[in-house]
Protein backbone atom coordinates (compact mmCIF):
# COMPACT_ATOMS: atom_id res chain seq x y z
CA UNK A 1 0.00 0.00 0.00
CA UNK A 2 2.63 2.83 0.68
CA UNK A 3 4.25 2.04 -2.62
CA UNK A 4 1.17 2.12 -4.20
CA UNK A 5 0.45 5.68 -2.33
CA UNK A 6 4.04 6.86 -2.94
CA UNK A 7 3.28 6.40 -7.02
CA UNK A 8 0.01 7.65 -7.00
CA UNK A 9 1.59 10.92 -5.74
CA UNK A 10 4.37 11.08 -7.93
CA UNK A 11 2.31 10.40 -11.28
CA UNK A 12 0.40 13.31 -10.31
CA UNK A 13 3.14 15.30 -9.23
CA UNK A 14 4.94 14.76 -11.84
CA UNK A 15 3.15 17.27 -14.28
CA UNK A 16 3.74 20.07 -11.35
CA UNK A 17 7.31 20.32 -12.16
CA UNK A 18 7.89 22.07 -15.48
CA UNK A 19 11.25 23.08 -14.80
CA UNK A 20 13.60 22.41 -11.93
CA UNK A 21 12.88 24.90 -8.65
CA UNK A 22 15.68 26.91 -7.53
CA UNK A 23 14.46 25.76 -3.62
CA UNK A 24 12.14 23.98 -1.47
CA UNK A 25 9.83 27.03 -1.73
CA UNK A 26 9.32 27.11 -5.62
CA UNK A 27 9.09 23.37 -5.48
CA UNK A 28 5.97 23.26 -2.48
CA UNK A 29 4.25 26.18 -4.53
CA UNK A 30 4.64 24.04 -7.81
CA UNK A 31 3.19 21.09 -6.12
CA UNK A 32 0.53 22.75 -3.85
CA UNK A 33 -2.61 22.70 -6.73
CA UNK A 34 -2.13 19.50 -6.98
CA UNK A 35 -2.22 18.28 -3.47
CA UNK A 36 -4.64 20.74 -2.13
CA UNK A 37 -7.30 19.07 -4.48
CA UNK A 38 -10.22 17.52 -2.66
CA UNK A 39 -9.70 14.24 -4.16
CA UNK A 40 -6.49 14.21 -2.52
CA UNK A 41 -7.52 14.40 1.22
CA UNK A 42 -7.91 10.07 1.56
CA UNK A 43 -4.71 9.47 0.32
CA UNK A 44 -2.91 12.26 2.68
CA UNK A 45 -5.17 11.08 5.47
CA UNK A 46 -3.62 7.65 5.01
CA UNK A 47 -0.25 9.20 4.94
CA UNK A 48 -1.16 10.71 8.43
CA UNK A 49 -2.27 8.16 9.52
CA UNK A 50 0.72 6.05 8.59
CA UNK A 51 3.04 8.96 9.89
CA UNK A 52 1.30 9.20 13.82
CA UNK A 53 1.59 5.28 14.08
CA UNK A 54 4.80 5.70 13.31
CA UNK A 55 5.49 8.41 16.01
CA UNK A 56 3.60 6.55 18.17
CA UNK A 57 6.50 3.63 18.23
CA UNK A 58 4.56 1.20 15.69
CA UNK A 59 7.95 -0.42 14.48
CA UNK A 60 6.30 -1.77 11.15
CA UNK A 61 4.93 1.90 10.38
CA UNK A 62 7.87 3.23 11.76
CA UNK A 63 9.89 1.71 9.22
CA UNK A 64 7.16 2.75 6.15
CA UNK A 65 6.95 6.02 7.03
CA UNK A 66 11.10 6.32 6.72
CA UNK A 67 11.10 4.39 3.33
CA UNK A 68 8.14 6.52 2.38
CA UNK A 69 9.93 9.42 3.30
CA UNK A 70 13.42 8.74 1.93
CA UNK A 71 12.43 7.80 -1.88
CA UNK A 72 10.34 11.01 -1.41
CA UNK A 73 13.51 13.09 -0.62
CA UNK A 74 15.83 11.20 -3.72
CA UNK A 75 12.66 11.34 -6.03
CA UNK A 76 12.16 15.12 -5.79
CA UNK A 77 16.44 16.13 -6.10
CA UNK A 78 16.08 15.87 -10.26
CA UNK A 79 13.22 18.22 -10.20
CA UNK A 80 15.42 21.21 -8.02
CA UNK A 81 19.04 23.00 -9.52
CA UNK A 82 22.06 23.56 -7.62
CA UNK A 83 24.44 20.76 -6.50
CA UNK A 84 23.79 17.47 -5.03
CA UNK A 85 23.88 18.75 -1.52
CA UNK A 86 21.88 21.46 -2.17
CA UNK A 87 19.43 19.85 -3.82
CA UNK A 88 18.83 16.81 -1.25
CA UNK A 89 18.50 19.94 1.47
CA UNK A 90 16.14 21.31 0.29
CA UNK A 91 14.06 18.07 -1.07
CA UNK A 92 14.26 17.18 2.55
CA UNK A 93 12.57 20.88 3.07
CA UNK A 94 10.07 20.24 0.83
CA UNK A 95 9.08 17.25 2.22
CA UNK A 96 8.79 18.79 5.92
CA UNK A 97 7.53 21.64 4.37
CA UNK A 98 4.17 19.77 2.39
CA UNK A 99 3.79 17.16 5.51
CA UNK A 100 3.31 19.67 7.67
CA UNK A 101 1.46 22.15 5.28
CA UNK A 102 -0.92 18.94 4.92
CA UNK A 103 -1.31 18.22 8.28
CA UNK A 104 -2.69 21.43 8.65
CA UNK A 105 -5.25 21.08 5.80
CA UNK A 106 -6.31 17.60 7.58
CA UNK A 107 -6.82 18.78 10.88
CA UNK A 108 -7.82 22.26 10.17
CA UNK A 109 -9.67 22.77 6.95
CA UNK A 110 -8.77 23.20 3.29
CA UNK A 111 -7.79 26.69 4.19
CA UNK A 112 -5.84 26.55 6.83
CA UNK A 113 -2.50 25.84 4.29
CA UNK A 114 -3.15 28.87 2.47
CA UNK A 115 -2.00 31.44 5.03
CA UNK A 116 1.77 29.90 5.31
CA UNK A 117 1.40 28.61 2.20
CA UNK A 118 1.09 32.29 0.94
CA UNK A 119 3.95 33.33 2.91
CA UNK A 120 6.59 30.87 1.00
């Protein structure tokens, strides 16, 4: 299932990303139309889901939620410029940077993002 999850993000995502993003903050506003869709909300509800069990100690979530994580982060480097260690920093940003932002939409409303997501 998180494999299946991890694809069915990137096939979507894929069509966000045009051109490489000079930083975490071009790539999250890139991506943010596409994950701020309705249609969205399951899947990043699972994701939650799947992310709290794993703070919570669940050592098989645990380890999904790192291996989730991680091909995130190496999956999203081609799509930023600058060197390799720039560009793993700040696909490690972006991935903070959308987990939490969606986090927010879950708990809070579809609106709730908007604010820091304005901000970037």
């Amino acid at each position: 299932m998180r494999l299946a999850l991890g694809h069915q993000l990137q096939a979507g995502l894929e069509a966000s990303f045009s051109t490489p993003a000079a930083d975490h903050r071009a790539l999250v506003r890139a991506a943010w139309p596409m994950l701020a869709r309705d249609e969205m909300d399951p899947v990043f509800a699972v994701m939650c889901e799947l992310s709290g069990l794993a703070a919570a100690g669940r050592e098989s979530y645990a380890a999904g939620a790192l291996q989730l994580a991680q091909a995130f982060v190496e999956w999203l480097q081609p799509f930023l410029d600058g060197d390799a260690s720039h560009r793993r920093a700040e696909a490690q940003a972006a991935v903070v940077l959308v987990d939490a932002l969606l986090l927010a939409r879950q708990l809070l409303g579809a609106d709730a993002a908007l604010g820091p997501l304005t901000s970037l």
